[in-house]
Protein backbone atom coordinates (compact mmCIF):
# COMPACT_ATOMS: atom_id res chain seq x y z
CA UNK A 1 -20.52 -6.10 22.21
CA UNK A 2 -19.21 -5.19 19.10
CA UNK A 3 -17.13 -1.53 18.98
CA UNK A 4 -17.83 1.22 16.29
CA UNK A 5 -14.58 3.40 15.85
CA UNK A 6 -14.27 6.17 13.96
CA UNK A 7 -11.78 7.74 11.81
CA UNK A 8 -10.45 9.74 14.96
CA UNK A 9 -10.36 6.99 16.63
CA UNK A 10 -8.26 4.65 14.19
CA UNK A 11 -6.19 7.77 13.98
CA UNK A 12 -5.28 8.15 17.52
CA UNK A 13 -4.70 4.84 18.29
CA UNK A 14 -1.99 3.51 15.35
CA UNK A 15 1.18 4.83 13.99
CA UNK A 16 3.09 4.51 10.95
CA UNK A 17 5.34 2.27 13.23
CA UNK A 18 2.92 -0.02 14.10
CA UNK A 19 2.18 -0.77 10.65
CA UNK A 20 5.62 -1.01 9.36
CA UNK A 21 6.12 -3.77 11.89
CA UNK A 22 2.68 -5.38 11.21
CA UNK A 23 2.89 -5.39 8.20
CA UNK A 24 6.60 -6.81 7.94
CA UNK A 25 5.01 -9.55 9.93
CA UNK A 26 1.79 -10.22 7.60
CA UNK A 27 4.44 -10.51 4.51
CA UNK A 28 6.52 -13.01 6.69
CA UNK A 29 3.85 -15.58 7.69
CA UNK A 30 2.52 -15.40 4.03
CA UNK A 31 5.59 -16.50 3.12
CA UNK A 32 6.33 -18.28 5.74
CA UNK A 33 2.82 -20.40 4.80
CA UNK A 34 1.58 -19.75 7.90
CA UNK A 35 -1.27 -17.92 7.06
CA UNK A 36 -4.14 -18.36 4.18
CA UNK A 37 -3.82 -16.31 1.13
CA UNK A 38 -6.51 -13.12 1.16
CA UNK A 39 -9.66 -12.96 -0.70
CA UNK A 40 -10.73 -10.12 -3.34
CA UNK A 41 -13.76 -9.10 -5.16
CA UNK A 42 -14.69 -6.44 -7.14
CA UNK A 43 -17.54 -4.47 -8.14
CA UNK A 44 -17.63 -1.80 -10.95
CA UNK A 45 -20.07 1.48 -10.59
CA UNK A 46 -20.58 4.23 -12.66
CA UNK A 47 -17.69 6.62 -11.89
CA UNK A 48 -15.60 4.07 -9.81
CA UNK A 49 -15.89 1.07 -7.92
CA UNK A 50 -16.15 -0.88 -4.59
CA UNK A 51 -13.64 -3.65 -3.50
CA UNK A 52 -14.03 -6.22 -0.66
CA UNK A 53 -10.52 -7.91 0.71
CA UNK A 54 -10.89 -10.37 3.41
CA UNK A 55 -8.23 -12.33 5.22
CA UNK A 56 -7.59 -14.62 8.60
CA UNK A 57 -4.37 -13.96 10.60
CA UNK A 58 -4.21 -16.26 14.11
CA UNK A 59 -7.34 -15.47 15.63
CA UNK A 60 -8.26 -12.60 14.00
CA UNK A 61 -10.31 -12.10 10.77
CA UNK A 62 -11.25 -9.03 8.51
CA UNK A 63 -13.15 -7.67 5.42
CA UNK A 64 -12.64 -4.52 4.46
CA UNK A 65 -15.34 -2.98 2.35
CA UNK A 66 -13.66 0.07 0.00
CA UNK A 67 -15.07 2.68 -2.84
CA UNK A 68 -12.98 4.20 -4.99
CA UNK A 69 -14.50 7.08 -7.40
CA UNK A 70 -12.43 9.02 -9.24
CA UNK A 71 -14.22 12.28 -8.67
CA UNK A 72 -15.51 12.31 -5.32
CA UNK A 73 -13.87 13.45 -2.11
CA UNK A 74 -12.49 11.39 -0.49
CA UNK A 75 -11.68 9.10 -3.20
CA UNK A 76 -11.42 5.74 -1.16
CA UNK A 77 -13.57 5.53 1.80
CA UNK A 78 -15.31 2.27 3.42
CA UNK A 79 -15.00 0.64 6.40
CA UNK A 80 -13.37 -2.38 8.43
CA UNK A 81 -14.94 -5.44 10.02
CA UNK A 82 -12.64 -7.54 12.23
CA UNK A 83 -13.83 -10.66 13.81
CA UNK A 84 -12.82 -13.58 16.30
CA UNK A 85 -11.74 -15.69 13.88
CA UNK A 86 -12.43 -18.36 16.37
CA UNK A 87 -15.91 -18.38 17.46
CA UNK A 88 -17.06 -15.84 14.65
CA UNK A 89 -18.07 -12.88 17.19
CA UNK A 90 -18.09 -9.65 15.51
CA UNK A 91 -15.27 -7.46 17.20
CA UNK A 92 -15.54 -4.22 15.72
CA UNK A 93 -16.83 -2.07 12.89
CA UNK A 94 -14.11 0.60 12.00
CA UNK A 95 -13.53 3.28 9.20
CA UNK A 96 -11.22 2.37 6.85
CA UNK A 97 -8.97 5.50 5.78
CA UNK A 98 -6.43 5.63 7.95
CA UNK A 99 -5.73 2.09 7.92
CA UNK A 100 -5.10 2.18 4.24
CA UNK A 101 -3.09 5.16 4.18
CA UNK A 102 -0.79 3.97 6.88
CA UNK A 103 -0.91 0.34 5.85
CA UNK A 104 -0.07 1.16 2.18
CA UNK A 105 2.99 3.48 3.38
CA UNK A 106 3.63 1.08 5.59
CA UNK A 107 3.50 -1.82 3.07
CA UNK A 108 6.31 0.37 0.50
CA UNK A 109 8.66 0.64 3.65
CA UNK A 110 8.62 -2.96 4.02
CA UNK A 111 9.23 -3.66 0.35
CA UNK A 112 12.49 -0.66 0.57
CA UNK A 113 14.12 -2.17 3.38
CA UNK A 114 14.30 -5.31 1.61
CA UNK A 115 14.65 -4.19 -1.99
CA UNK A 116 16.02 -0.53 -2.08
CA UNK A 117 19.89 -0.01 -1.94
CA UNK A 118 21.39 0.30 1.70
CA UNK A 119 22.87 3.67 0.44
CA UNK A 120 20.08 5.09 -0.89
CA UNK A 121 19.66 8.80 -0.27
CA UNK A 122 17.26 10.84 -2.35
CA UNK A 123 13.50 9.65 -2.86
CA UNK A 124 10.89 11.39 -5.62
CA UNK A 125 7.39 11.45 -4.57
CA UNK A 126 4.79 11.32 -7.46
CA UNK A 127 1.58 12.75 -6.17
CA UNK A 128 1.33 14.87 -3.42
CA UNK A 129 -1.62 14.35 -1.28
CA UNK A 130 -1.87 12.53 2.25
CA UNK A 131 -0.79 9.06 0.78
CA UNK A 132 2.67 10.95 -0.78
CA UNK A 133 2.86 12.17 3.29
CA UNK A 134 2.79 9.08 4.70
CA UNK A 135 5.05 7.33 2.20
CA UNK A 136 7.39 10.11 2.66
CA UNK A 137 7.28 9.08 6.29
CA UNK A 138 7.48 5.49 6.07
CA UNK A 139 10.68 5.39 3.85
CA UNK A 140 12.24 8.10 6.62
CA UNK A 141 11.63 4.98 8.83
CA UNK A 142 13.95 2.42 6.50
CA UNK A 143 16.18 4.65 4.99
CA UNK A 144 18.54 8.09 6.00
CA UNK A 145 17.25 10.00 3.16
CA UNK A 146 19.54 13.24 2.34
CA UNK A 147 16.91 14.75 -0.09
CA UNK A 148 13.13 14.33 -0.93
CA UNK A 149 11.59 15.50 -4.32
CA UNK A 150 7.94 16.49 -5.03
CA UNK A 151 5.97 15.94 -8.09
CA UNK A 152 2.61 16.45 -8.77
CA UNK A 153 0.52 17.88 -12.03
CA UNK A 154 -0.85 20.22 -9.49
CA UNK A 155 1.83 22.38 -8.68
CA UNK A 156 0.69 23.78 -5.74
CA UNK A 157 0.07 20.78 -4.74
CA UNK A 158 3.71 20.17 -4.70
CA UNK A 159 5.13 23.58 -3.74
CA UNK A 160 2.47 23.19 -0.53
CA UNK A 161 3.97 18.94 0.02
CA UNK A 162 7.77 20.08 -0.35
CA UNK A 163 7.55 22.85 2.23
CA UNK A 164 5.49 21.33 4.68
CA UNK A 165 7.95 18.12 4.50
CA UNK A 166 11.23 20.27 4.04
CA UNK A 167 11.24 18.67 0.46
CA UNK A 168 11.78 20.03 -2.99
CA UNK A 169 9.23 20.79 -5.65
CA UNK A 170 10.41 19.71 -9.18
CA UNK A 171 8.33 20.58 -12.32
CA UNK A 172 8.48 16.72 -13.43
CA UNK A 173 9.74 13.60 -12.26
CA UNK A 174 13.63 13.35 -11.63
CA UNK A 175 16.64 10.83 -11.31
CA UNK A 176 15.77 9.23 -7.04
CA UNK A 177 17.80 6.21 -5.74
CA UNK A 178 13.72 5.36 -4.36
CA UNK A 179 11.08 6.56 -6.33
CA UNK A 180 7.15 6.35 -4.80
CA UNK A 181 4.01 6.76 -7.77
CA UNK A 182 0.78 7.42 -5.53
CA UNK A 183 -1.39 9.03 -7.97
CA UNK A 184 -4.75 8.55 -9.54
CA UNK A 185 -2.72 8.25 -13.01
CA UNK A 186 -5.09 6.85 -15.80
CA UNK A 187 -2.17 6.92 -18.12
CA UNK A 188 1.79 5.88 -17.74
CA UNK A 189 3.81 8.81 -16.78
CA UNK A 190 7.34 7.21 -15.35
CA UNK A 191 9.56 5.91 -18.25
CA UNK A 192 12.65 5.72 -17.66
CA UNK A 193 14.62 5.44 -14.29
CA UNK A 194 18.94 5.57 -13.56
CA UNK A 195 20.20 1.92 -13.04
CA UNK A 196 19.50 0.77 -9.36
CA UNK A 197 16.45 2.81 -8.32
CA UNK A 198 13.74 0.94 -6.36
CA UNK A 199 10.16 2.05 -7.71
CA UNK A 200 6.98 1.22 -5.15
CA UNK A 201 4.32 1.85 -7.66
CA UNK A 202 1.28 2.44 -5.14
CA UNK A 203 -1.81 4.36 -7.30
CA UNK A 204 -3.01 1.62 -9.86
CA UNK A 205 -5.31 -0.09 -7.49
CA UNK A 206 -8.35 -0.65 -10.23
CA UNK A 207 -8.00 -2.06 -13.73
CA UNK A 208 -8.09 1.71 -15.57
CA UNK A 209 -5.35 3.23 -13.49
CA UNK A 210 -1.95 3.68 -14.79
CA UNK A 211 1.44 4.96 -13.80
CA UNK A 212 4.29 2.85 -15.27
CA UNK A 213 5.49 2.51 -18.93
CA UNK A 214 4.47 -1.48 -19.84
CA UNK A 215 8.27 -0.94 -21.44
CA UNK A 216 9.96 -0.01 -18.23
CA UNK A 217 7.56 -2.50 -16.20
CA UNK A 218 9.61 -5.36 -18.71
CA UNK A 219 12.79 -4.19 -17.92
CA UNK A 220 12.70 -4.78 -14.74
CA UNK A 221 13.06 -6.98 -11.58
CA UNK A 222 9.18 -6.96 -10.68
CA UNK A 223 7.83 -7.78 -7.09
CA UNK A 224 4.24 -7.51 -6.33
CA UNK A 225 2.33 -7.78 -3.13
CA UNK A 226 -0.16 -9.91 -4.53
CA UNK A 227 0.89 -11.08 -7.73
CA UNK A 228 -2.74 -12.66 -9.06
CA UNK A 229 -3.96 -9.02 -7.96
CA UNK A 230 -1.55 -6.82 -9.44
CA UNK A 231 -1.94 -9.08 -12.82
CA UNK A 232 -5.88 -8.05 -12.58
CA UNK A 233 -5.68 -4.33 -11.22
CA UNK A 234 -2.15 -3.01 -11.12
CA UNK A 235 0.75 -1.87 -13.21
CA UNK A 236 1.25 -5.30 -14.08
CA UNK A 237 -2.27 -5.44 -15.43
CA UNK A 238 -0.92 -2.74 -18.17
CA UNK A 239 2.36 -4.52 -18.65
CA UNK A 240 0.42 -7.66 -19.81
CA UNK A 241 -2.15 -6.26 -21.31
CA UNK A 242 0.68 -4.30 -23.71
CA UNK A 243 2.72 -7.59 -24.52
CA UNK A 244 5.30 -6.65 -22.79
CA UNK A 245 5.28 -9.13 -19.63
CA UNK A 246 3.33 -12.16 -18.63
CA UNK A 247 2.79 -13.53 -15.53
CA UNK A 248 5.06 -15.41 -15.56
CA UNK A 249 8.16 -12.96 -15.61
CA UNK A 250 7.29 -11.62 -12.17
CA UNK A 251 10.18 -12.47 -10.00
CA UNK A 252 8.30 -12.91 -6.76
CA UNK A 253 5.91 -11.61 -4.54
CA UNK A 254 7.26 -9.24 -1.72
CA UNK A 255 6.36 -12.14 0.99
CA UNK A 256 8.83 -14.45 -0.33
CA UNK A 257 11.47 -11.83 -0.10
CA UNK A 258 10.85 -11.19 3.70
CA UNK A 259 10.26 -14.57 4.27
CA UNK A 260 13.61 -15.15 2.94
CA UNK A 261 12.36 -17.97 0.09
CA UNK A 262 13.56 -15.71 -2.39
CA UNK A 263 16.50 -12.90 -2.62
CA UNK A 264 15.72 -9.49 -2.66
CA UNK A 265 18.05 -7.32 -4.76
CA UNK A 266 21.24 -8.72 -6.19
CA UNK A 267 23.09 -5.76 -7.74
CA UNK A 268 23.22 -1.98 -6.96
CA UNK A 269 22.60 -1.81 -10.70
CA UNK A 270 19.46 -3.66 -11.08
CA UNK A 271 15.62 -1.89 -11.41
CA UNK A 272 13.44 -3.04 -8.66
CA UNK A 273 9.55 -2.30 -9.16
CA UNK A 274 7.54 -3.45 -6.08
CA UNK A 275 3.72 -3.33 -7.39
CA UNK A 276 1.48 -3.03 -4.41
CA UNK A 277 -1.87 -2.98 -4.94
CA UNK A 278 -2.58 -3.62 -1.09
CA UNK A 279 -3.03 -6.89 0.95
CA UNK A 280 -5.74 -7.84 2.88
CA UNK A 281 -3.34 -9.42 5.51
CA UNK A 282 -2.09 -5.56 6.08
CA UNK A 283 -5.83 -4.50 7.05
CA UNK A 284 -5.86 -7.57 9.45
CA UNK A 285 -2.86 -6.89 11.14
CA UNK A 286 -3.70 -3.09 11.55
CA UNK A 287 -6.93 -3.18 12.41
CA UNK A 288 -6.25 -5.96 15.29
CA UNK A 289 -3.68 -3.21 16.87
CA UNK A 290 -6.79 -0.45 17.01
CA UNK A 291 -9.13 -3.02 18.37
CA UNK A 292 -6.63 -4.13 21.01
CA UNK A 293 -5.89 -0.62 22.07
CA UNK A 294 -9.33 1.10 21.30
CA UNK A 295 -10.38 -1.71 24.70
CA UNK A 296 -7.75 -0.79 26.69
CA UNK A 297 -8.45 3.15 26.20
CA UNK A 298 -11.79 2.70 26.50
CA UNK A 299 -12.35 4.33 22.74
CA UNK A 300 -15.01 3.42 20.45
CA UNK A 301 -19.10 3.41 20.86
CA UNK A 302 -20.06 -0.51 22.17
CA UNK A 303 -23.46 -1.72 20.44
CA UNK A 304 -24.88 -4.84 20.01
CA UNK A 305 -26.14 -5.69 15.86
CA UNK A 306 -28.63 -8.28 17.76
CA UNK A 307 -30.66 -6.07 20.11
CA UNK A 308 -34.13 -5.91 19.37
């Protein structure tokens, strides 16, 4: 029998915790080599697009099936499908929100624990809806942060984020030892950054969004998650596209730097941009937690895709 879960479900049965350590994990046997490299496709609509990433972790395997339309609400929504990776049995068929939220936070507190100063202790948020939550959370999780500022065009939006988080609303984007970019941007809006700040550029996730200056992308240590991705659909995308990097000038992918294959940040001086345009390994290792516990709850509707 295969299980259908529902947001609610996915909801109730992972934490930002879980992720952080699953995803830690999914970055370390990439590195490690232990695990395949994910597969990606795209499809463009009018208004947005879909996405399908698909990976294989041990025994487990999943596709994740995403839209993403700039105008509709929600803007990403899709679902999961995990499978035995070993006999090809379809496990379960879950919706995919909450796994992305969590798995993206999740995915920038990896990357600060690793890449982020030891002493940092203020963090700017740049966009202010549930992802800018949950990345707030995350970095809580990796680093004692004294003082959280919130930016986003909406200002409400902001004033409504920084008291509900016990963080502080600023009119535009400020000097942070970690500073988070989760917007739909469609043009650069970060350009300049104090020596040893640790950027997790999260919104460009599609070829026509845009939150980093190509110039302050080039001045930088850059890390992606993905770096073939990233090159195709996230800040780096812009950064070549301007002249300003190539491909080549990316100093490694965040899996290496968990893995320990490559270092991680070498002065308190340096610029660290971690591009993360999201990992199919993530949605694997998240997804196999909700399965595991969504059986021993007894959550989720059982049904069978071969009944006649």
């Amino acid at each position: 029998m295969t299980l259908l879960l529902t947001r609610r479900d996915v909801a109730d049965l992972l934490t930002i915790d879980d992720c952080i350590d699953a995803v830690e994990n999914a970055f370390r046997m990439l590195g490690r080599g232990e695990v395949p490299r994910a597969a990606i496709a795209g499809v463009h609509a009018d208004g947005g697009a879909f996405h399908i990433k698909a990976a294989i972790a041990g025994d487990r395997f999943a596709a994740k099936m995403n839209s993403n339309f700039f105008n509709a609400v929600p803007r990403i929504k899709g679902v999961i499908v995990l499978c035995d990776a070993v006999d090809g049995r379809m496990l379960a068929v879950m919706d995919s929100i909450e796994i992305t939220i969590l798995r993206t936070g999740a995915a920038t507190a990896v990357a600060a624990k690793h890449l982020a100063r030891e002493n940092a202790r203020t963090a700017l948020i740049c966009g202010c809806g549930n992802q800018g939550r949950i990345q707030a959370r995350a970095l809580q999780r990796v680093r004692k942060l004294d003082r959280i500022f919130a930016f986003d065009s909406n200002r409400d939006a902001a004033a409504n984020f920084a008291q509900e988080i016990g963080a502080e609303a600023v009119p535009a984007p400020t000097w942070a030892d970690i500073v988070v970019t989760c917007t739909p941007s469609r043009a650069p809006f970060l350009h300049h950054v104090q020596p040893g700040t640790f950027i997790a550029a999260v919104g460009a996730d599609s070829e026509d969004k845009q939150e980093l200056a190509p110039e302050l992308m080039a001045s930088s240590k850059v890390v992606t998650d993905v770096t073939d991705q990233c090159a195709t659909i996230g800040d780096l995308h812009h950064a070549i596209a301007a002249g300003t990097m190539r491909r080549e000038d990316v100093y490694a992918e965040l899996s290496e730097v968990v893995a320990g294959r490559k270092g991680g940040r070498e002065s308190d001086d340096e610029v660290i941009i971690f591009d993360s345009t999201g990992m199919a390994l993530q949605d694997v290792a998240a997804a196999a937690i909700v399965y595991e516990r969504a059986l021993a709850a007894g959550r989720g509707t059982p049904f069978e895709f071969g009944a006649f």
